[in-house]
Protein backbone atom coordinates (compact mmCIF):
# COMPACT_ATOMS: atom_id res chain seq x y z
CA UNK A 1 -52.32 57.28 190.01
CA UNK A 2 -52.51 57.28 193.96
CA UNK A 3 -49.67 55.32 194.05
CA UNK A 4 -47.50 57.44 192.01
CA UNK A 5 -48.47 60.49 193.58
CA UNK A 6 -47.32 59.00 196.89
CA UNK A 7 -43.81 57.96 196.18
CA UNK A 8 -43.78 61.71 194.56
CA UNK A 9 -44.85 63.06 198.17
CA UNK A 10 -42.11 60.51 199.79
CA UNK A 11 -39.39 61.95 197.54
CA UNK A 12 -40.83 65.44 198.57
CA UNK A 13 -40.74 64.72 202.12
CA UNK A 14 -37.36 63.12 202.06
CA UNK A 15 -36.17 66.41 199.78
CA UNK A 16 -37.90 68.99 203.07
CA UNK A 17 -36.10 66.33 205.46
CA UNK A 18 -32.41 66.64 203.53
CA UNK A 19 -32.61 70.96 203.74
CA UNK A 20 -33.64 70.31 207.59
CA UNK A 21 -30.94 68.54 208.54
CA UNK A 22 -28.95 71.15 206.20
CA UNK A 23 -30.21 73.47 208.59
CA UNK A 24 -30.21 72.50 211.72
CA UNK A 25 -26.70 71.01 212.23
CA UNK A 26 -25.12 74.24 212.10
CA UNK A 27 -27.40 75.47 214.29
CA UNK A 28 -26.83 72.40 216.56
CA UNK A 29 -23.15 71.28 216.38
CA UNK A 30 -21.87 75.06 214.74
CA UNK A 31 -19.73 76.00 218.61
CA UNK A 32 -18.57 72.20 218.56
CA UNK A 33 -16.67 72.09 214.52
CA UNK A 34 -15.87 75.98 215.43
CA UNK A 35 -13.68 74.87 218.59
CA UNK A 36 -12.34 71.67 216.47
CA UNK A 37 -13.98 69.48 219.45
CA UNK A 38 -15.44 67.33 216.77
CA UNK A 39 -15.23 67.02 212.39
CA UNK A 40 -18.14 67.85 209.98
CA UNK A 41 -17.87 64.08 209.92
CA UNK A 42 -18.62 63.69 213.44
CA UNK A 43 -21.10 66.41 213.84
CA UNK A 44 -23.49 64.57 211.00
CA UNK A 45 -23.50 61.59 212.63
CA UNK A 46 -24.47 62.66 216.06
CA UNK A 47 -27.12 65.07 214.64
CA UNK A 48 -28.71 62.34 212.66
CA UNK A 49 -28.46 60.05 215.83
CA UNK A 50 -30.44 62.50 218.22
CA UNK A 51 -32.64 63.92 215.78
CA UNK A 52 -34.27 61.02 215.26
CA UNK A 53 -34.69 60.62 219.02
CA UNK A 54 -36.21 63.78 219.18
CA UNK A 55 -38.45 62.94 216.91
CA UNK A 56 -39.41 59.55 217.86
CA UNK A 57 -40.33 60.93 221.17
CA UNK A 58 -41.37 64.63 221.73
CA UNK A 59 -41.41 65.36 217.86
CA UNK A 60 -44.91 63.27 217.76
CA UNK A 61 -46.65 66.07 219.53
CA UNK A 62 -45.38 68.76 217.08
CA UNK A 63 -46.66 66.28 214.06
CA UNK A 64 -50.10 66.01 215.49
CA UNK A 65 -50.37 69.47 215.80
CA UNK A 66 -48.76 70.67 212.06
CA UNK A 67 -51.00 67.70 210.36
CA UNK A 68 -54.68 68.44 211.67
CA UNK A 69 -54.46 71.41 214.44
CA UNK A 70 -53.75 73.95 212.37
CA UNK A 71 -55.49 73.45 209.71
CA UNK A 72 -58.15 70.36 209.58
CA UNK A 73 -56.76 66.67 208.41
CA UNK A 74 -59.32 66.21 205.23
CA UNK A 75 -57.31 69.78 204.10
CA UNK A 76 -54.64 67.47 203.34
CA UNK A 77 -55.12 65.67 200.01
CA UNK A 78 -52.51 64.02 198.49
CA UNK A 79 -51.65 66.58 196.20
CA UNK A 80 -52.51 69.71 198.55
CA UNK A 81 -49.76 67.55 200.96
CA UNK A 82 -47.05 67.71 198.06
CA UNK A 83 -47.37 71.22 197.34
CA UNK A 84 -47.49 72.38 201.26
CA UNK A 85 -43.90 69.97 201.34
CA UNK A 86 -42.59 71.34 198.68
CA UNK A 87 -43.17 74.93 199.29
CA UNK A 88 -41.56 74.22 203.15
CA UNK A 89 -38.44 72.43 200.98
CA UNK A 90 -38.01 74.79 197.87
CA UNK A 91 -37.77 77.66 200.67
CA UNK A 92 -35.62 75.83 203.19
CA UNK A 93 -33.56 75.16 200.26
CA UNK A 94 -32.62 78.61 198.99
CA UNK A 95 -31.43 79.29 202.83
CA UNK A 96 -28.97 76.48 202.37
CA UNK A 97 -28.07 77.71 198.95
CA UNK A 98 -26.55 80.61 201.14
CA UNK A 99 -25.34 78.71 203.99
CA UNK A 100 -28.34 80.42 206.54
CA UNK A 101 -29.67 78.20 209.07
CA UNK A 102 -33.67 79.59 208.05
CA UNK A 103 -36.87 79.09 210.70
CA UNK A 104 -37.53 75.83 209.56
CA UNK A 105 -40.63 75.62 212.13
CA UNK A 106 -42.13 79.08 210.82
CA UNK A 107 -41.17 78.33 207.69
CA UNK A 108 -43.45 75.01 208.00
CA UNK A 109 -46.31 76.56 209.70
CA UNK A 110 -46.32 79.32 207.32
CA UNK A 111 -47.02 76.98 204.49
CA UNK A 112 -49.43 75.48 206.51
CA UNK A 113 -51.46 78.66 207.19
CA UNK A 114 -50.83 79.86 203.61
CA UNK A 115 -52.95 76.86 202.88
CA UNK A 116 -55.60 77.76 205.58
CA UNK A 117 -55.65 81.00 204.25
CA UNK A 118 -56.63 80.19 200.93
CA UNK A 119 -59.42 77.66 201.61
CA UNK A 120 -60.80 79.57 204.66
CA UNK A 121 -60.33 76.40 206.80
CA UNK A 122 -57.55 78.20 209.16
CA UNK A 123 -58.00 77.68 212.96
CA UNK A 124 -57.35 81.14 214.18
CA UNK A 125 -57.23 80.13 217.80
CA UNK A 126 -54.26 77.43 217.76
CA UNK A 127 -52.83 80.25 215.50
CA UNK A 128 -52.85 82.65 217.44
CA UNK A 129 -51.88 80.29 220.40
CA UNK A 130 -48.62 79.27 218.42
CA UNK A 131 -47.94 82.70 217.43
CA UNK A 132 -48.22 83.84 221.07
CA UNK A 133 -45.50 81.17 222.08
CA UNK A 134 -43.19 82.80 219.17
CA UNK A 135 -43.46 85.90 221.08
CA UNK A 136 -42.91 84.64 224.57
CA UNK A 137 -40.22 82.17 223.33
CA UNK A 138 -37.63 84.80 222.63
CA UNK A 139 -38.78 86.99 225.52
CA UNK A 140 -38.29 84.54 228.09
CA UNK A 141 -35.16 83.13 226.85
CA UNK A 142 -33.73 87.01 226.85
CA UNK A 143 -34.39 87.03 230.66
CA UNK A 144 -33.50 83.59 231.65
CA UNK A 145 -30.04 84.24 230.09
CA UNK A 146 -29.93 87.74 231.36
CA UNK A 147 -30.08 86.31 234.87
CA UNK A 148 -27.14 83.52 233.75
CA UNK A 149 -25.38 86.43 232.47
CA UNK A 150 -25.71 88.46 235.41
CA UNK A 151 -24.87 86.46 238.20
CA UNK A 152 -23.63 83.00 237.13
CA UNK A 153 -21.62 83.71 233.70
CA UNK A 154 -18.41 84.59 235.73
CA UNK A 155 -18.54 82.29 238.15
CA UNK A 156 -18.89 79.33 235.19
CA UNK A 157 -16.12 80.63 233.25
CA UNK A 158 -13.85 80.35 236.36
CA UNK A 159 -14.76 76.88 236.66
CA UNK A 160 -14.82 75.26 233.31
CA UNK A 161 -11.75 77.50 232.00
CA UNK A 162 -9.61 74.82 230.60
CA UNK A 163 -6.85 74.61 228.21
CA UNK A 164 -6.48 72.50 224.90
CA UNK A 165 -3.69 70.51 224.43
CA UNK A 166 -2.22 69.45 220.96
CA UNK A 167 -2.49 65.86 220.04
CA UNK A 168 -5.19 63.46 220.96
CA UNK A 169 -7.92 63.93 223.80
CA UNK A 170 -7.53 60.28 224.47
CA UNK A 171 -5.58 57.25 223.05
CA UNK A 172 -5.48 53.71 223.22
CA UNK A 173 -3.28 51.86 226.51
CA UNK A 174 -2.10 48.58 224.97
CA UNK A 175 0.22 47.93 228.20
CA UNK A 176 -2.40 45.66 229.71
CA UNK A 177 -3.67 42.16 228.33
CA UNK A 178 -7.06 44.22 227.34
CA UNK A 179 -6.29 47.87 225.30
CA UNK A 180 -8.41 50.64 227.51
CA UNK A 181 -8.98 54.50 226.70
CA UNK A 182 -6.86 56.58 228.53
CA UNK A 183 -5.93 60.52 228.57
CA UNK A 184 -3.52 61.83 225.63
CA UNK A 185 -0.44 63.28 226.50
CA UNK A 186 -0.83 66.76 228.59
CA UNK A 187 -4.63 66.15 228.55
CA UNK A 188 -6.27 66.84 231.99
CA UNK A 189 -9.52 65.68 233.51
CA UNK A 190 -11.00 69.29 233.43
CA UNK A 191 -9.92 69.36 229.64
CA UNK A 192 -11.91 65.69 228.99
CA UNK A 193 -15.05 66.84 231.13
CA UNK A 194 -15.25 70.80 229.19
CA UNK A 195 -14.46 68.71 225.85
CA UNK A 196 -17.42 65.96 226.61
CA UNK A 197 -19.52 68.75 227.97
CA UNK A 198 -19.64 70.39 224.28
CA UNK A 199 -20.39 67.04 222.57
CA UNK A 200 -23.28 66.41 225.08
CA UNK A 201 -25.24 70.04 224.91
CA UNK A 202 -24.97 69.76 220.93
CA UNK A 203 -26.62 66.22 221.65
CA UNK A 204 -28.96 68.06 223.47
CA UNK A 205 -29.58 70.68 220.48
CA UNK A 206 -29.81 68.05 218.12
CA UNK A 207 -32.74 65.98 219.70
CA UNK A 208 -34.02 69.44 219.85
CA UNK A 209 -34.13 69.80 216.30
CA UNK A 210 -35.26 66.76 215.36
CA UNK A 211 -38.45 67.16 218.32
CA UNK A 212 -39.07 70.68 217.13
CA UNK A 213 -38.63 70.04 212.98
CA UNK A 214 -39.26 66.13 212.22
CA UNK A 215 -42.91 67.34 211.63
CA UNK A 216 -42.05 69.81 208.94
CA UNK A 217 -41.03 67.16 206.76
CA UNK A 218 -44.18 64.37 207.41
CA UNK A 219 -46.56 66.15 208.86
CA UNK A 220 -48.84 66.23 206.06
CA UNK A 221 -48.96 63.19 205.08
CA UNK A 222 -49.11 61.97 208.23
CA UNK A 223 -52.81 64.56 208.63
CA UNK A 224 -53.20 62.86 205.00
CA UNK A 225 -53.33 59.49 206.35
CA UNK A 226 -51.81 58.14 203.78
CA UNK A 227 -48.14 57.94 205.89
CA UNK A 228 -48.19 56.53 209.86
CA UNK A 229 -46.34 58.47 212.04
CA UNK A 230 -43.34 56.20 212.79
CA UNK A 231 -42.34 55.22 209.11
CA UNK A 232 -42.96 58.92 208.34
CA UNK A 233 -40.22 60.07 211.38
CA UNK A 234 -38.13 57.27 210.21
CA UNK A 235 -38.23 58.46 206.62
CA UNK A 236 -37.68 62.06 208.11
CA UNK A 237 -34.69 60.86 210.46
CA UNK A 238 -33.19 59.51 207.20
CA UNK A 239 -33.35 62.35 205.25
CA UNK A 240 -32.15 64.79 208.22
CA UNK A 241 -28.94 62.50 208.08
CA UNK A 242 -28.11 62.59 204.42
CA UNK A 243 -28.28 66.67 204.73
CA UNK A 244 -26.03 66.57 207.82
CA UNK A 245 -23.59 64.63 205.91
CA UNK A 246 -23.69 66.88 202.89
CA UNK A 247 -25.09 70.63 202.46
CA UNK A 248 -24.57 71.12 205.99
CA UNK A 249 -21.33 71.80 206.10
CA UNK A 250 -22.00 75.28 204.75
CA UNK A 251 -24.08 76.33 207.91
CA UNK A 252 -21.56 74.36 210.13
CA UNK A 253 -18.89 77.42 208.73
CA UNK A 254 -21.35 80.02 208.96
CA UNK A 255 -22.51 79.00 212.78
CA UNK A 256 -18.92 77.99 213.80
CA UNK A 257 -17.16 81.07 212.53
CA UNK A 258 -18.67 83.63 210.53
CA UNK A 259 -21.93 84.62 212.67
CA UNK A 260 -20.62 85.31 215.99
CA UNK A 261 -17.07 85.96 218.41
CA UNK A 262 -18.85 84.06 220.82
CA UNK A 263 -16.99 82.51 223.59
CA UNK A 264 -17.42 79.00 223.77
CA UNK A 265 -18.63 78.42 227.03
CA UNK A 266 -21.51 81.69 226.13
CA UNK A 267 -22.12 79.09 223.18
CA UNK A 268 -23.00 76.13 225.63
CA UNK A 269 -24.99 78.73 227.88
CA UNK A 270 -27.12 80.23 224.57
CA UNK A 271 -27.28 76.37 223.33
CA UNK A 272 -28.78 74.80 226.63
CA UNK A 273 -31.38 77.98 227.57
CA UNK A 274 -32.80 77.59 223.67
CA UNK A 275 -32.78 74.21 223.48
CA UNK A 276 -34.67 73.33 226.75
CA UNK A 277 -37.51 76.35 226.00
CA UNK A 278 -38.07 74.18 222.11
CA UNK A 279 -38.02 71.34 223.51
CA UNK A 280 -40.32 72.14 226.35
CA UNK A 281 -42.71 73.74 223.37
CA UNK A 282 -42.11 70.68 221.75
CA UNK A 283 -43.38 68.91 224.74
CA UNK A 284 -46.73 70.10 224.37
CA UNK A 285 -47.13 70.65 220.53
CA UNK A 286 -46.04 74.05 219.65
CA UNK A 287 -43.52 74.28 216.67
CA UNK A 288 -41.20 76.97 217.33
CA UNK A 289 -37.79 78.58 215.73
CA UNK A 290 -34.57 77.74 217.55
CA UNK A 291 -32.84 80.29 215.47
CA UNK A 292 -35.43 83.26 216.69
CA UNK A 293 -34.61 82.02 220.58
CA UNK A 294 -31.28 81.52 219.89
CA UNK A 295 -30.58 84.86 219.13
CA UNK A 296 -32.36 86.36 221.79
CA UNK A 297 -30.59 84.20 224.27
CA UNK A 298 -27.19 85.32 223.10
CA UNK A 299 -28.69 89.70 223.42
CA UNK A 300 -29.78 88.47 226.87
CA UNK A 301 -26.44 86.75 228.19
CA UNK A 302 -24.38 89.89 226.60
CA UNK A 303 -26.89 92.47 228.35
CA UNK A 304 -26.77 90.61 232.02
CA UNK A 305 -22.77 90.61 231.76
CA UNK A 306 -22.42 94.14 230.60
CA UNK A 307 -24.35 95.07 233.71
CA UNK A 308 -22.66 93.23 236.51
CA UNK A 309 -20.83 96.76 236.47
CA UNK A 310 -24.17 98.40 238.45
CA UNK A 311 -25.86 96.89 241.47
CA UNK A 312 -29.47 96.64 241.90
CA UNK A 313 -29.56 98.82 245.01
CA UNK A 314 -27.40 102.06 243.32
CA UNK A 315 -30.48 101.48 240.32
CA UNK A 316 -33.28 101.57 242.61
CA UNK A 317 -31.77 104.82 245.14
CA UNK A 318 -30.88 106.65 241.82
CA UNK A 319 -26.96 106.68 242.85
CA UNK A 320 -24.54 107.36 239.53
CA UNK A 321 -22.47 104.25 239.46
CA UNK A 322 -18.25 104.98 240.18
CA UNK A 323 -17.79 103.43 236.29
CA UNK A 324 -20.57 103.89 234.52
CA UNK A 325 -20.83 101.98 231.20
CA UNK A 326 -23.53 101.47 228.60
CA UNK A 327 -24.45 97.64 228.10
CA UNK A 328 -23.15 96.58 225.78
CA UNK A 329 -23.37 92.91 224.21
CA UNK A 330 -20.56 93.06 223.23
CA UNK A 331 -19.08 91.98 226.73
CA UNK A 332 -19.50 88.71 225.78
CA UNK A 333 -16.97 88.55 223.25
CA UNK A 334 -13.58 87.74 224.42
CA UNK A 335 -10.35 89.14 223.09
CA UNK A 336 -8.54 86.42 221.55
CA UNK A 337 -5.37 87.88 222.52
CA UNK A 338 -6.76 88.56 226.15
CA UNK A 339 -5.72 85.56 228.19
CA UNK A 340 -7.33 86.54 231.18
CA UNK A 341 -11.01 85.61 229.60
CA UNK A 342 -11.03 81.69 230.08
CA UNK A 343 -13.64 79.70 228.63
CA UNK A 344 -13.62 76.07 227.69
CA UNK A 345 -11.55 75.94 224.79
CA UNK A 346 -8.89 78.98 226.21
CA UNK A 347 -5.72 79.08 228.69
CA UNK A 348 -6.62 79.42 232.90
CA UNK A 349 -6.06 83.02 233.80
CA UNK A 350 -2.06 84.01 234.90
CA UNK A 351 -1.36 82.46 238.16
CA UNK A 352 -4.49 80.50 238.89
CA UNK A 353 -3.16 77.12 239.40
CA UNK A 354 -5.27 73.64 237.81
CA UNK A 355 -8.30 72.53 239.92
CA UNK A 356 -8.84 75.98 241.63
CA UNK A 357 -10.71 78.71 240.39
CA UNK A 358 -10.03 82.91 240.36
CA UNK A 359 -11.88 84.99 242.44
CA UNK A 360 -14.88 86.74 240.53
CA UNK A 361 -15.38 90.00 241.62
CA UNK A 362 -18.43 91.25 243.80
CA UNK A 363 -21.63 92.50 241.84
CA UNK A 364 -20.52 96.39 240.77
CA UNK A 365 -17.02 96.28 241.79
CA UNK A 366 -16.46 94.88 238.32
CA UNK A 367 -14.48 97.24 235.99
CA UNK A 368 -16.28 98.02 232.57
CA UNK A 369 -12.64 97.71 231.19
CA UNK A 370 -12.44 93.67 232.42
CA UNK A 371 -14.97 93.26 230.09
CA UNK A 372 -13.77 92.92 226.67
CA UNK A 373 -15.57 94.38 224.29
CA UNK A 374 -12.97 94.82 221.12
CA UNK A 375 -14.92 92.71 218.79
CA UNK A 376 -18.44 92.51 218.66
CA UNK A 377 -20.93 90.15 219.35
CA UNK A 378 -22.70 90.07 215.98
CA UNK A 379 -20.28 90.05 212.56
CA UNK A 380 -23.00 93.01 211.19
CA UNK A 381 -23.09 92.04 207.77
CA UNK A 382 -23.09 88.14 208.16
CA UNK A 383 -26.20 89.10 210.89
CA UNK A 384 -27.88 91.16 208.88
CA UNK A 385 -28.00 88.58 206.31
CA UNK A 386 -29.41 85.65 208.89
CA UNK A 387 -31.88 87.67 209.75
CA UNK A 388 -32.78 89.23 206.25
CA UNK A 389 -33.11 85.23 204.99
CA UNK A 390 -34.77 83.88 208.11
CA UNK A 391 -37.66 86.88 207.90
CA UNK A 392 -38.21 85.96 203.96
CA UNK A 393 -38.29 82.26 204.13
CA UNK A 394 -41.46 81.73 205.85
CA UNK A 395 -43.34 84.71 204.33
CA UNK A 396 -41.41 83.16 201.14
CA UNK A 397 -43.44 79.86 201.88
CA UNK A 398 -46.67 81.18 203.30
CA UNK A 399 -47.14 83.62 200.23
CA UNK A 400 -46.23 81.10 197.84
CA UNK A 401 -48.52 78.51 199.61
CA UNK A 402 -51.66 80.73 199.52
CA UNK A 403 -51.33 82.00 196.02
CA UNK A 404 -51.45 78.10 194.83
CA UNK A 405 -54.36 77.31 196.57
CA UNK A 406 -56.40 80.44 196.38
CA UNK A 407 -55.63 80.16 192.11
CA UNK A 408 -55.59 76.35 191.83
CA UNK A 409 -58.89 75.32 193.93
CA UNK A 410 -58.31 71.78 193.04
CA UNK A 411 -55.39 70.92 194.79
């Protein structure tokens, strides 16, 4: 009976695994397939790669604290392990069914806690602690891209404005006795570098993942006992891949071009500021939501541009700025027939020749009209359904979770 009930909580582990990695490859490699820098294809196979990484290394801290922080390791019988799994699954699932990248983390601890709940076996202090961390998360990567947007954006979209060229980024030099990689036809070496640059960061995002949500899938039955913690983040990994290679392409078009009009290079700026705050949290056990940072970090980059149009010191004496303008997130999001607004995947600005950069203009000298805001930030209904699905997943799970085991005492 034992044994059955196992391979039952394998197959529900694997099923949570297959809607993480359903999830979380949008969310990693959605700027990359937007820009065409690499295929669905592509994008699976690098996500599984590096989300088993991240789980093979910082993810173990994340697992130990999901299977017996939270809530105490003997809560974890076999079958209260399968129904805490498949709660986290059934709910991750319905956010695929949509193509929403959902809070897999809060959708994990909120299982997790609906279990707590219900048995009265819920350690409010590492709670609490968690939940604090889901409120200074967000906060801190608002300011931290705030600041980027402020004073570095402009200066970085200078310097990695590149253009694409058509054909191949590289091809094959059979001249020689050996056949060596060499540049396509019109590709340059800032081209190569701002194309390799937006493989790497969704590397990055990836291990993130895979640190940050390996444990939602095994942690469990890891606390159990009845799994040990490397086969279980193998088994994880596994599953992550076979969802990157399938339902995942819905979230890939939802990420890569129905959420945002986000520049590419203010993708690789939101991607690197959330990633390194998860997998810092990740670092020292705290499962957070990459989608919940994300979001702040792209409302944080918009705000510091719109304001490069007022200078500290006019704030602070109370002078009335010569253009006044609102901030607006919007500035962020570049006119696509505005060739003046490089960023990695568009054309160098008129008459700024290759290898040099324009001149960005001094803090408040900066026209409110240079900043294009004809298309917003946010696609309003396509937000306001991510954020309508990733609020009712984890209360989805956590109700769900808490009603079992407050009804059903035996599990």
């Amino acid at each position: 009976m034992v044994e059955a009930l196992l391979v039952v909580g394998l197959v529900v582990a694997a099923f949570v695994g297959f809607n993480i990695g359903g999830s979380s490859t949008g969310v990693a490699f959605g700027p990359a397939v937007g820009s065409d820098v690499v295929s669905k294809a592509g994008a699976a196979a690098l996500m599984t790669v590096f989300a088993l990484l991240g789980g093979l290394t910082v993810g173990r801290n994340v697992v130990d604290t999901m299977g017996g922080r939270i809530v105490p390791s003997s809560a974890f019988t076999l079958e209260a392990s399968i129904a805490v799994l498949f709660f986290i699954g059934f709910a991750l699932f319905l956010s695929n069914l949509v193509g929403v990248p959902a809070s897999t983390s809060m959708t994990g601890v909120g299982a997790i806690a609906g279990l707590g709940l219900a048995q009265g076996n819920l350690d409010v202090d590492v709670m609490l602690t968690i939940v604090s961390y889901w409120v200074v998360a967000p906060v801190a990567a608002f300011w931290v891209s705030a600041v980027v947007g402020r004073y570095l954006y402009p200066a970085l979209v200078e310097r990695f404005a590149v253009g694409q060229t058509e054909g191949s980024l590289l091809v094959l030099d059979r001249s020689g006795a050996v056949p060596r990689p060499v540049f396509g036809p019109g590709t340059t070496r800032r081209e190569f570098v701002g194309t390799a640059l937006v493989v790497v960061i969704g590397c990055y995002m990836a291990f993130s993942a895979g640190a940050s949500n390996v444990a939602n899938a095994i942690a469990p039955l890891v606390g159990s006992g009845y799994v040990a913690m490397t086969p279980g983040i193998l088994l994880a990994g596994a599953a992550i891949g076979v969802g990157a290679f399938t339902i995942a392409r819905r979230t890939l078009d939802t990420m890569g071009n129905d959420l945002t009009q986000l520049p590419l290079l203010a993708a690789l700026v939101v991607e690197v500021v959330s990633a390194s705050i998860i997998t810092a949290l990740s670092a020292i056990g705290i499962p957070a939501s990459f989608v919940v940072v994300a979001t702040m970090s792209i409302v944080g980059l918009g705000w510091g541009r719109a304001t490069r149009t007022v200078r500290l010191a006019d704030t602070v004496e109370g002078q009335r700025p010569k253009r006044p303008q609102r901030p607006n997130v919007g500035a962020l999001a570049a006119d696509a027939e505005d060739e003046s607004v490089p960023t990695v995947a568009d054309p160098r600005p008129e008459g700024v020749e290759e290898g040099k950069t324009a001149e960005v203009p001094p803090m408040g000298d900066e026209d409110p009209e240079d900043l294009p805001a004809t298309s917003d930030l946010f696609e309003p209904r396509e937000t306001a359904r991510v954020i309508a699905m990733q609020n009712i997943v984890p209360v989805l799970a956590t109700v769900a979770a808490f009603l079992l085991f407050r009804f059903v005492p035996s599990l």
